[in-house]
C-alpha atoms as a PDB file:
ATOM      1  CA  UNK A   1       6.295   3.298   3.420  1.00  0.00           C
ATOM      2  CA  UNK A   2       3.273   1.914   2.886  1.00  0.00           C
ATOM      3  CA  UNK A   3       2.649  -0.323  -0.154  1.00  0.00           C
ATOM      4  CA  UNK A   4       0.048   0.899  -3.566  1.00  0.00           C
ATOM      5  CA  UNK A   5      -0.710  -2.111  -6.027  1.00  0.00           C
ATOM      6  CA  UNK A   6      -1.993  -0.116  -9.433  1.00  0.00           C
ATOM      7  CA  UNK A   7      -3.478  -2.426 -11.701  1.00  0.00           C
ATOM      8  CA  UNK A   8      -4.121  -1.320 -15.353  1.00  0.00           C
ATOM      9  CA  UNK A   9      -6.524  -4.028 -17.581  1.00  0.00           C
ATOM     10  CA  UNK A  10      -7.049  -4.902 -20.780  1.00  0.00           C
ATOM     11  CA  UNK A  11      -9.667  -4.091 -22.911  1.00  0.00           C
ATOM     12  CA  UNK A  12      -9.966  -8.116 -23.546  1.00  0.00           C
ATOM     13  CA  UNK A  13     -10.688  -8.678 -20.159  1.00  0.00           C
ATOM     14  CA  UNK A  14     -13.016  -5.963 -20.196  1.00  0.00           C
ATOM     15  CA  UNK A  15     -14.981  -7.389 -23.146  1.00  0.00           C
ATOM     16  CA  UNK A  16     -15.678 -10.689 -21.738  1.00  0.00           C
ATOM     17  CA  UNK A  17     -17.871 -10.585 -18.705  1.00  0.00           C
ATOM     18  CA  UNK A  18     -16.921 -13.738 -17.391  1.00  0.00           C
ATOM     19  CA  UNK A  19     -13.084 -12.984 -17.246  1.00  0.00           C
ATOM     20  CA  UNK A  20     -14.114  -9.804 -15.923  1.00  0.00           C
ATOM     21  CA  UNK A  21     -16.396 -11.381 -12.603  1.00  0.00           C
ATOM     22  CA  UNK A  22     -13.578 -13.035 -11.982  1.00  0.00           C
ATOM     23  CA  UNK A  23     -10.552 -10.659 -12.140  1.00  0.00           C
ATOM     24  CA  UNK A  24     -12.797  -7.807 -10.197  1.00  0.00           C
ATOM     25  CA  UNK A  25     -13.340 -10.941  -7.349  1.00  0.00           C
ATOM     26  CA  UNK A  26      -9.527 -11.467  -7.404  1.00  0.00           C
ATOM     27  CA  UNK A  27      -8.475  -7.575  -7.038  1.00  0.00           C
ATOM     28  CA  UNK A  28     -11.262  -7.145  -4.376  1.00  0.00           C
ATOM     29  CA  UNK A  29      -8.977  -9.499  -2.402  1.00  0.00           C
ATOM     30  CA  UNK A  30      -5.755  -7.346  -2.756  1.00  0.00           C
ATOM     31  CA  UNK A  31      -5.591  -5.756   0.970  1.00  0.00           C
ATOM     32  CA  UNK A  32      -3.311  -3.114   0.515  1.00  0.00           C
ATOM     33  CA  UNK A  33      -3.884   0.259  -0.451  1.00  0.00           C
ATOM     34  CA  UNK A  34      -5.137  -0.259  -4.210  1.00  0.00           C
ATOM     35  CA  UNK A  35      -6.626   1.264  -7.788  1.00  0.00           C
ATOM     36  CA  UNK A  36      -7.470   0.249 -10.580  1.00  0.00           C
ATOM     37  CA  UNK A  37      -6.733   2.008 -14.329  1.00  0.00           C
ATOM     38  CA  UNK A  38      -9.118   0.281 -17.164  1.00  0.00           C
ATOM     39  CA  UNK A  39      -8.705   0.026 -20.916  1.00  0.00           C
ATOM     40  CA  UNK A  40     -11.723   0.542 -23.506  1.00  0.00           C
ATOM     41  CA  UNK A  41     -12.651  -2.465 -24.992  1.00  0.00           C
ATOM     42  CA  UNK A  42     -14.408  -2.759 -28.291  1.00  0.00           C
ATOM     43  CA  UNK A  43     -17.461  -1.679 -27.305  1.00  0.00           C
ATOM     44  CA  UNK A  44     -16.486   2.000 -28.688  1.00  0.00           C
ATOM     45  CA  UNK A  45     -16.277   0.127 -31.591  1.00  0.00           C
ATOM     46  CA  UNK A  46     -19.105  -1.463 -32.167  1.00  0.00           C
ATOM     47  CA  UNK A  47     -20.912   1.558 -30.774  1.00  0.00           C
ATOM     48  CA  UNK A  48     -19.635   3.654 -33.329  1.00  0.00           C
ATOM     49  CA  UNK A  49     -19.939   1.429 -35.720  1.00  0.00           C
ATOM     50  CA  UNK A  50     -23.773   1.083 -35.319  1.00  0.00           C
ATOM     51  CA  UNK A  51     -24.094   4.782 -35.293  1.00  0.00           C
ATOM     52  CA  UNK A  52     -22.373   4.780 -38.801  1.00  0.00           C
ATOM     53  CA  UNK A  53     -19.059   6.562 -37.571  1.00  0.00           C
ATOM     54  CA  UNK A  54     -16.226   5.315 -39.145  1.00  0.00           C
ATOM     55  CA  UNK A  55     -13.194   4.178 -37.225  1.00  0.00           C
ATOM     56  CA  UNK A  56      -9.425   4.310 -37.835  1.00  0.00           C
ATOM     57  CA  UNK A  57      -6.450   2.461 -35.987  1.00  0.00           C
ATOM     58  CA  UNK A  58      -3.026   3.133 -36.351  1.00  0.00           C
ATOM     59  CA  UNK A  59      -0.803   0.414 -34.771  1.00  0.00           C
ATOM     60  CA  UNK A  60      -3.388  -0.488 -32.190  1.00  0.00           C
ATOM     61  CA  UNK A  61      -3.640   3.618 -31.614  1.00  0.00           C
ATOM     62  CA  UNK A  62      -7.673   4.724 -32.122  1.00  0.00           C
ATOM     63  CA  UNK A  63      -7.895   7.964 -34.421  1.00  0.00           C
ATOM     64  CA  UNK A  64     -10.097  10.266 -32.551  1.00  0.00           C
ATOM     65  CA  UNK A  65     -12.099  12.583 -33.980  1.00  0.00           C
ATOM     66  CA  UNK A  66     -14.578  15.007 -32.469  1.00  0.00           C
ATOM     67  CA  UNK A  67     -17.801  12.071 -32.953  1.00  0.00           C
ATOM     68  CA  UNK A  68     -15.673   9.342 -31.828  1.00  0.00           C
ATOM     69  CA  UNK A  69     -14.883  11.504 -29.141  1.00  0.00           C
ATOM     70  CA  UNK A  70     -17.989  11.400 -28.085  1.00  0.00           C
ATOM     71  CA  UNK A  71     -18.939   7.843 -28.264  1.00  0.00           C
ATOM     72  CA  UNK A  72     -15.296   6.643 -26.120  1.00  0.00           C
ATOM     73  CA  UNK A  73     -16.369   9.345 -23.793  1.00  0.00           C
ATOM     74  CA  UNK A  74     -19.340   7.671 -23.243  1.00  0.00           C
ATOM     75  CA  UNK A  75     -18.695   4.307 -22.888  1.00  0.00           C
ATOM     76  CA  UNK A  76     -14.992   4.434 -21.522  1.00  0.00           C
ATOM     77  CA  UNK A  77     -16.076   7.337 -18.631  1.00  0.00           C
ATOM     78  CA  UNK A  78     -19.954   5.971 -18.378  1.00  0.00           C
ATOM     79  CA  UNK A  79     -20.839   2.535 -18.971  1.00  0.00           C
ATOM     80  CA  UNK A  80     -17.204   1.009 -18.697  1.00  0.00           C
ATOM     81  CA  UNK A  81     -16.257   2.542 -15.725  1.00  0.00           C
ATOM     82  CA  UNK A  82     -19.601   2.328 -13.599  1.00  0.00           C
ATOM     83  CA  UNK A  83     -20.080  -1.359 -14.468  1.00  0.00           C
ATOM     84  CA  UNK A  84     -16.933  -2.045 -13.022  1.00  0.00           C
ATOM     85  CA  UNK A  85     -17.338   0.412 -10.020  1.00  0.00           C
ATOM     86  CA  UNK A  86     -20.921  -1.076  -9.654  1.00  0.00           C
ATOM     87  CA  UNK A  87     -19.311  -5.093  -9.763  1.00  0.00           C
ATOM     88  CA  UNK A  88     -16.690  -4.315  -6.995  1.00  0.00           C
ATOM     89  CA  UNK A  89     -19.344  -2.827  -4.473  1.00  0.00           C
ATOM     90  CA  UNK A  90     -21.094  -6.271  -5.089  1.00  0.00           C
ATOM     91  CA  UNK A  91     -17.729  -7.449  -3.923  1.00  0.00           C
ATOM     92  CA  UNK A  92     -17.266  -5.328  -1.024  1.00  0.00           C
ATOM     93  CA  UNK A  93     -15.016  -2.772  -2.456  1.00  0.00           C
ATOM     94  CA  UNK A  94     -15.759   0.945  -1.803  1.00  0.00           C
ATOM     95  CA  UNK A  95     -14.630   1.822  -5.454  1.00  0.00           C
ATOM     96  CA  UNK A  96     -15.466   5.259  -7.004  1.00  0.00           C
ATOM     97  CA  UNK A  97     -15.268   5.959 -10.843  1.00  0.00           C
ATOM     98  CA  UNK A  98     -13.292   9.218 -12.082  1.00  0.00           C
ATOM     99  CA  UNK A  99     -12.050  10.289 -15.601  1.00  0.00           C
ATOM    100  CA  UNK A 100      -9.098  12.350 -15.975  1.00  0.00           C
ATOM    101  CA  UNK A 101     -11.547  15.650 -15.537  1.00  0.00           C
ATOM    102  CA  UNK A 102     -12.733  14.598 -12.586  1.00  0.00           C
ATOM    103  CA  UNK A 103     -11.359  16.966  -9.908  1.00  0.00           C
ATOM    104  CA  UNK A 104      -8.820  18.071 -12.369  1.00  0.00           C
ATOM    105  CA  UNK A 105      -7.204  14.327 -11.722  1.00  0.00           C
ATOM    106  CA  UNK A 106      -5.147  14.005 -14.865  1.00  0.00           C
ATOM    107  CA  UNK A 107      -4.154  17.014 -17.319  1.00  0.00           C
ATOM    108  CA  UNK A 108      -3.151  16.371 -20.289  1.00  0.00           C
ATOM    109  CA  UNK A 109      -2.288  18.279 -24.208  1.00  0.00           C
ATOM    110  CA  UNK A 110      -3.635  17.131 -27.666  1.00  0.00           C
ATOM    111  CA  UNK A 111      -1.099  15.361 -28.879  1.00  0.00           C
ATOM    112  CA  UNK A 112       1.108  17.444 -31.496  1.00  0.00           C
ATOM    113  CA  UNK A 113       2.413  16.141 -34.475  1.00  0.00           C
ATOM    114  CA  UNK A 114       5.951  16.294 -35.048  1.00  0.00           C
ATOM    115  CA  UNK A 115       6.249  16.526 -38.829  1.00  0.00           C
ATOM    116  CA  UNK A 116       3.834  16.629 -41.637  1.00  0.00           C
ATOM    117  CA  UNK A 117       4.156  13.202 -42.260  1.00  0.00           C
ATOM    118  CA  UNK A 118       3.454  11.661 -38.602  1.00  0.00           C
ATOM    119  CA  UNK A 119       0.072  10.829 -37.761  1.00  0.00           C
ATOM    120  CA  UNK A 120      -2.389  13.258 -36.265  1.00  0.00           C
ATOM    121  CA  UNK A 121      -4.141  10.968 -33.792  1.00  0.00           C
ATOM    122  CA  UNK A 122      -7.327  13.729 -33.416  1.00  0.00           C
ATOM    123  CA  UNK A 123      -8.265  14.495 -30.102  1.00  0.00           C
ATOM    124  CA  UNK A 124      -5.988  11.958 -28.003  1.00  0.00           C
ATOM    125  CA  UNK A 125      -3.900  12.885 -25.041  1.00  0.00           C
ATOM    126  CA  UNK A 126      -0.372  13.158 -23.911  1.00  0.00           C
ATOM    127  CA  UNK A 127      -0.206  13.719 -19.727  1.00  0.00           C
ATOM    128  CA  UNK A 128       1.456  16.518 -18.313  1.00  0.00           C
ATOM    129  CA  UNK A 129       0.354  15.989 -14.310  1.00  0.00           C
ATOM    130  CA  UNK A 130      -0.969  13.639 -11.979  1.00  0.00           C
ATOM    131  CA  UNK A 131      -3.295  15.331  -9.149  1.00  0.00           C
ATOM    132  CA  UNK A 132      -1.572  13.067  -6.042  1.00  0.00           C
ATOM    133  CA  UNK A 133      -3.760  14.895  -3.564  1.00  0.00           C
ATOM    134  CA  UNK A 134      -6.843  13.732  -4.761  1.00  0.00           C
ATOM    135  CA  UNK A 135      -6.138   9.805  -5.814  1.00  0.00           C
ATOM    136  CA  UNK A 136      -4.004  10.194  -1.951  1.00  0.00           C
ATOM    137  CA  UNK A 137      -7.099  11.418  -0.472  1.00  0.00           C
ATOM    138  CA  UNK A 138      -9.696   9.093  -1.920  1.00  0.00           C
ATOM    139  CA  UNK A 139      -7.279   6.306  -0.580  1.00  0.00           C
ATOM    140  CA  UNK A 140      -6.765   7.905   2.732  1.00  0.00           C
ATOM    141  CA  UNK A 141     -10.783   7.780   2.876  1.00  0.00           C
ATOM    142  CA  UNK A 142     -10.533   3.833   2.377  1.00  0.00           C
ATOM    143  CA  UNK A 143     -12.157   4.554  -1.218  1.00  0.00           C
ATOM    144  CA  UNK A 144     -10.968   2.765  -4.551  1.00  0.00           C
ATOM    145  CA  UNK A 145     -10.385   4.588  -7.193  1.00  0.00           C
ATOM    146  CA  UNK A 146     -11.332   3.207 -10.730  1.00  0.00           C
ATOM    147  CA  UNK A 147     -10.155   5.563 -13.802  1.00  0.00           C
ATOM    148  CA  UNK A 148     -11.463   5.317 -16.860  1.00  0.00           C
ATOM    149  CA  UNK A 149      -9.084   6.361 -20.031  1.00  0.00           C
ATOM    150  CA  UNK A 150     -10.301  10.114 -20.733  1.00  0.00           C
ATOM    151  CA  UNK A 151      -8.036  13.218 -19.359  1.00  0.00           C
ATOM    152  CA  UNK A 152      -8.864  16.382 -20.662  1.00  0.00           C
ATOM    153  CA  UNK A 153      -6.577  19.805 -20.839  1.00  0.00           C
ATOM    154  CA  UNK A 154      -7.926  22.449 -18.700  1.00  0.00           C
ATOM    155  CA  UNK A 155      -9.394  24.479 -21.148  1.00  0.00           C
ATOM    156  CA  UNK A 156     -12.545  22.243 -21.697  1.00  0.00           C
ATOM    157  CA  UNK A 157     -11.482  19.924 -23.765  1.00  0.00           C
ATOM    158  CA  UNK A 158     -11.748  16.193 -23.184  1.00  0.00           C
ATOM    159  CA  UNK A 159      -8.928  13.701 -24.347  1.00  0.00           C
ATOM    160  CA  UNK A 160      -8.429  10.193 -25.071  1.00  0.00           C
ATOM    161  CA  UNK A 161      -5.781   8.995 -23.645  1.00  0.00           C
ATOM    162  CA  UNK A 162      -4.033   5.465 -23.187  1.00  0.00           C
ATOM    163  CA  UNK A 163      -4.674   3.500 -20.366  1.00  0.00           C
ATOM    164  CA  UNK A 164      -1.395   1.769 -19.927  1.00  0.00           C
ATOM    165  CA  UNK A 165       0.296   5.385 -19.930  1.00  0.00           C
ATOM    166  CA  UNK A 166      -2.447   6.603 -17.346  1.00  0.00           C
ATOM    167  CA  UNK A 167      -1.774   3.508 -14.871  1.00  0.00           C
ATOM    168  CA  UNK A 168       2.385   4.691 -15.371  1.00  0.00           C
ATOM    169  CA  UNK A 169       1.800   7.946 -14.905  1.00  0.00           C
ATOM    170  CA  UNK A 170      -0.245   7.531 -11.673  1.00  0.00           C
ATOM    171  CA  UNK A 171       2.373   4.911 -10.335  1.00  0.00           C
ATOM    172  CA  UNK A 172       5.256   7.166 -10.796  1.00  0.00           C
ATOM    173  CA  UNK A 173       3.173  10.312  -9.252  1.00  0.00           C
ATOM    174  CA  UNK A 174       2.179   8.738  -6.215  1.00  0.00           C
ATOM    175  CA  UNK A 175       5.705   7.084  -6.070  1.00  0.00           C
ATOM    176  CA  UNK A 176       6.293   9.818  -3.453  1.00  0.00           C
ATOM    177  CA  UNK A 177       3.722   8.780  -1.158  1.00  0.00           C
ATOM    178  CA  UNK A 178       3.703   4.782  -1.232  1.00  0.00           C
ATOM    179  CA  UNK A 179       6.084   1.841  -2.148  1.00  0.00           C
ATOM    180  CA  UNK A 180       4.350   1.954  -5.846  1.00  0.00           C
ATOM    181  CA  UNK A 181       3.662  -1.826  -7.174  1.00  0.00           C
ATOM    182  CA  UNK A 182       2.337  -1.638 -10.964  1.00  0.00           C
ATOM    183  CA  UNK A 183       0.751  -4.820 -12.521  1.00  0.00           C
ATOM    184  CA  UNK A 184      -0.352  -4.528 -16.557  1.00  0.00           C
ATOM    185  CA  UNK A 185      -2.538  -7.401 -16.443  1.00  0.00           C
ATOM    186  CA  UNK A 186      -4.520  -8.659 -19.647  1.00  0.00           C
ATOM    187  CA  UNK A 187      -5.096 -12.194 -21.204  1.00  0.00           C
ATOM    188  CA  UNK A 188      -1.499 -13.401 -22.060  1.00  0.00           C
ATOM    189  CA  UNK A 189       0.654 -14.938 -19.346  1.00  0.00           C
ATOM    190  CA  UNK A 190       3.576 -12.691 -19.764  1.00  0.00           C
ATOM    191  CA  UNK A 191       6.000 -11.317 -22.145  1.00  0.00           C
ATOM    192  CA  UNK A 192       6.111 -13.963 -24.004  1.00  0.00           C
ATOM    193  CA  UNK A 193       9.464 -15.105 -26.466  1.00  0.00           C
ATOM    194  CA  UNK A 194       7.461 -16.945 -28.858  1.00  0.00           C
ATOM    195  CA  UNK A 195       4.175 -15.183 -29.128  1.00  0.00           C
ATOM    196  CA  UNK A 196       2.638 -18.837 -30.548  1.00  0.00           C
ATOM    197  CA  UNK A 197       3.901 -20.186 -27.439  1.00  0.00           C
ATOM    198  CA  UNK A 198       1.401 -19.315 -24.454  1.00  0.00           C
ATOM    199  CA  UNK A 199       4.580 -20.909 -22.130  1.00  0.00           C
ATOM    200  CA  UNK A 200       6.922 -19.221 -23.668  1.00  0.00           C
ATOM    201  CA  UNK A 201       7.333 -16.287 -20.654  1.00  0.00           C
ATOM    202  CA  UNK A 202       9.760 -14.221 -20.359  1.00  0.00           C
ATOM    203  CA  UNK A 203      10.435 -13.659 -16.219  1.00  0.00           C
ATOM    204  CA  UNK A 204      12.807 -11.056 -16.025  1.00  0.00           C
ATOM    205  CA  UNK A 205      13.493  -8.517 -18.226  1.00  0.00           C
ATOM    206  CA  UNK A 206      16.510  -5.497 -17.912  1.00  0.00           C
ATOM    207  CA  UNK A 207      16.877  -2.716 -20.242  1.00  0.00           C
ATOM    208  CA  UNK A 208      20.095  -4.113 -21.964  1.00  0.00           C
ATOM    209  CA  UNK A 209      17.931  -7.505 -22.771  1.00  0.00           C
ATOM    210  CA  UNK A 210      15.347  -5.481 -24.020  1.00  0.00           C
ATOM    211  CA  UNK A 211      17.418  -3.510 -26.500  1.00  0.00           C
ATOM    212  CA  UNK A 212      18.510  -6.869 -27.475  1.00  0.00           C
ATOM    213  CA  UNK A 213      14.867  -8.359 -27.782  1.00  0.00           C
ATOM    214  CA  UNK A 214      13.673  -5.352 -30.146  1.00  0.00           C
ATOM    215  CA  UNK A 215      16.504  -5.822 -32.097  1.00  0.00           C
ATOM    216  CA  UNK A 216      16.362  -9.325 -32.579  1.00  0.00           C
ATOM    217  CA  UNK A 217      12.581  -8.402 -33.278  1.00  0.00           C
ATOM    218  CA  UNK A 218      11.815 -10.490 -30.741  1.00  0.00           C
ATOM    219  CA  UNK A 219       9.147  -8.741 -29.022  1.00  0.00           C
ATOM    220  CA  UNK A 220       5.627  -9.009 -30.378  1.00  0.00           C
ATOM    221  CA  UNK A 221       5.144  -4.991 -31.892  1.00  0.00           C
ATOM    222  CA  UNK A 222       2.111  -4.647 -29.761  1.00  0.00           C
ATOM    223  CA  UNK A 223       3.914  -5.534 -26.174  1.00  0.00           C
ATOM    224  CA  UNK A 224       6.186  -2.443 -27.092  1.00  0.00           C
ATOM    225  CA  UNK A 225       4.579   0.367 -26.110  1.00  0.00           C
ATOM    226  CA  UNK A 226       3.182  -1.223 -22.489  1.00  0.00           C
ATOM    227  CA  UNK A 227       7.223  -2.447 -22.212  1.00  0.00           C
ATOM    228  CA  UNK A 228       8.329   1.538 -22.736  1.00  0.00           C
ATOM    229  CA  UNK A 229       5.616   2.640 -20.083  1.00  0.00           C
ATOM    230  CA  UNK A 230       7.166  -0.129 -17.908  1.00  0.00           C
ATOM    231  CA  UNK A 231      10.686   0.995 -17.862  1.00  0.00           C
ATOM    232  CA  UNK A 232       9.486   4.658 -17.740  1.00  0.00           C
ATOM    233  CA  UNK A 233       7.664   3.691 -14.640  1.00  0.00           C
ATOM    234  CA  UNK A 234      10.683   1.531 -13.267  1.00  0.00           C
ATOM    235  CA  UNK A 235      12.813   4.985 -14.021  1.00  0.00           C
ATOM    236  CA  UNK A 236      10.880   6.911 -12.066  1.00  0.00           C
ATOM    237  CA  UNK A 237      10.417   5.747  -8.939  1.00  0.00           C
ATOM    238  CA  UNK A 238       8.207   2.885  -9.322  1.00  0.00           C
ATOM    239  CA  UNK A 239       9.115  -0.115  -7.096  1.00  0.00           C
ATOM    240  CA  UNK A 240       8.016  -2.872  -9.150  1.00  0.00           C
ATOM    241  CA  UNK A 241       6.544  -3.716 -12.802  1.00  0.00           C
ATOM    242  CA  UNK A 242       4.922  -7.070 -13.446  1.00  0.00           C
ATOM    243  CA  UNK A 243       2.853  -7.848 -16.691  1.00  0.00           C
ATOM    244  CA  UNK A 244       1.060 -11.027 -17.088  1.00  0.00           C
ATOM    245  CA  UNK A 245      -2.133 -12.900 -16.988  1.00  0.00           C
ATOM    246  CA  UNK A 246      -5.297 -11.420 -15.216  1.00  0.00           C
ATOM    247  CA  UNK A 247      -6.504 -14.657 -13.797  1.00  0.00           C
ATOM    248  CA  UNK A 248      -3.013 -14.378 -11.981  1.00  0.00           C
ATOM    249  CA  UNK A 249      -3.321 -11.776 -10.101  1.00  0.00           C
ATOM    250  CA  UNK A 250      -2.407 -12.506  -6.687  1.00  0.00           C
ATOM    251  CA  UNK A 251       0.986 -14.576  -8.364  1.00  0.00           C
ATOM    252  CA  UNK A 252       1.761 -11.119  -9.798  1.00  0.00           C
ATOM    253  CA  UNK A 253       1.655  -9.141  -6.865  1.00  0.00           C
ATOM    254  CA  UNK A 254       4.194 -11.299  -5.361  1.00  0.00           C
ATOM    255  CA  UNK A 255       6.103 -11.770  -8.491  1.00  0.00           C
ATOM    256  CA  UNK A 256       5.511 -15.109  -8.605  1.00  0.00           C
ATOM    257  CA  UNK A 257       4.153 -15.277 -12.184  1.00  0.00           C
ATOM    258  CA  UNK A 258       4.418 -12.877 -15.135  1.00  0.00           C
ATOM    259  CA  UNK A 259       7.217 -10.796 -16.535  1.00  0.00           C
ATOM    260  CA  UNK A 260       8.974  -9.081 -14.359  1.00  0.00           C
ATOM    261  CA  UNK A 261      10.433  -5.446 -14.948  1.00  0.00           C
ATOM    262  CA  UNK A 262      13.998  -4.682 -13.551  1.00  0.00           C
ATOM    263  CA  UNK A 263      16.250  -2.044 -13.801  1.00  0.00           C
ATOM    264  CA  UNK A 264      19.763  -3.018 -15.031  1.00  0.00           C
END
């Protein structure tokens, strides 16, 4: 089976055009079979921001309401995505930019509140398919596919969705087709112990240490969510998880730097 590195970044890297030359130069050089899932940034942010459109986070989450909507949209889907699709043709990379509604790539529902007290997020996404035959045949036509963060749920309706759940949802979908390698890379080295500590890195963990790590709170709050997407992933077919730094890239593939995610 042939091999499929997926590699979801940050919206730090994405914000800082230097870090961002050089990570796009470094997964240019990945010859397998490859794609590449991108966070928003803050630009949303400071977009909306300047257009007097008020913004609300809940634990790292973006509220998203039919204006915001619009603006992530915009600059996740357009600018984001085609300045990245643009840099890896200077590269050499035949990458194409798609959104969850492209081709009917990624469907997804609103996501439903479970009580009256939980948060209603607005219009953000939970995924409920991957379209394999289309990311399979943009990769069987040598093409790179870059995805920005927006799904939408076949009635019309775009979505906001989160990037690290769209890079695990992809991995585990095409799962069938290739030995799946997923890398979360952003600006910290790993999972780190000591979140002060840059060389504090965690290199392996297995479920039962992570039940022990939350419990000992010993996980920053913010690594949680991308650690639940990598043991869903692991779960589910997904050959290999490995989260650490961008700059790293090449060391990650190989798992020769990062965190890597095992099953038990």
């Amino acid at each position: 089976m042939n091999q499929l590195i997926i590699v979801k970044i940050g919206g730090n890297i994405v914000d800082d055009d230097h870090s961002l030359q050089n990570f796009l130069k470094n997964f240019a050089a990945i010859k397998q079979a490859k794609l590449l899932v991108h966070g928003g940034g803050k630009l949303a942010t400071r977009m909306s921001e300047a257009m007097g459109i008020q913004q609300q986070m809940v634990e790292g989450r973006r509220i998203t309401d039919a204006e915001t909507l619009k603006i992530v949209t915009m600059v996740y889907a357009g600018y984001i995505n085609k300045n990245i699709v643009a840099q890896l043709q200077q590269c050499g990379v035949n990458a194409i930019g798609v959104s969850g509604a492209d081709a009917n790539s990624i469907l997804a529902h609103k996501r439903i509140s479970k009580t009256a007290e939980a948060t209603d997020y607005g219009f953000v996404g939970d995924i409920d398919q991957v379209n394999t035959g289309f990311f399979n045949g943009l990769i069987q036509q040598s093409l790179v596919p870059v995805v920005a963060p927006i799904t939408h749920d076949g009635n019309g309706q775009l979505l906001n969705t989160n990037a690290d759940t769209i890079a695990q949802s992809i991995a585990t979908a095409m799962s069938s087709f290739y030995e799946t390698v997923l890398i979360y890379s952003f600006e910290k080295k790993g999972v780190l112990l000591d979140i002060n500590d840059e060389d504090s890195v965690i290199p392996v963990i297995h479920p039962s240490y992570y039940q022990t790590l939350k419990a000992n709170q010993q996980i920053f709050a913010g690594m949680i969510p991308k650690l639940d997407n990598a043991f869903s992933a692991i779960e589910q077919g997904v050959a290999k998880v490995i989260i650490g730094n961008a700059d790293n890239l090449a060391a990650l593939i190989i798992g020769k730097a990062g965190t890597t995610i095992q099953h038990g």
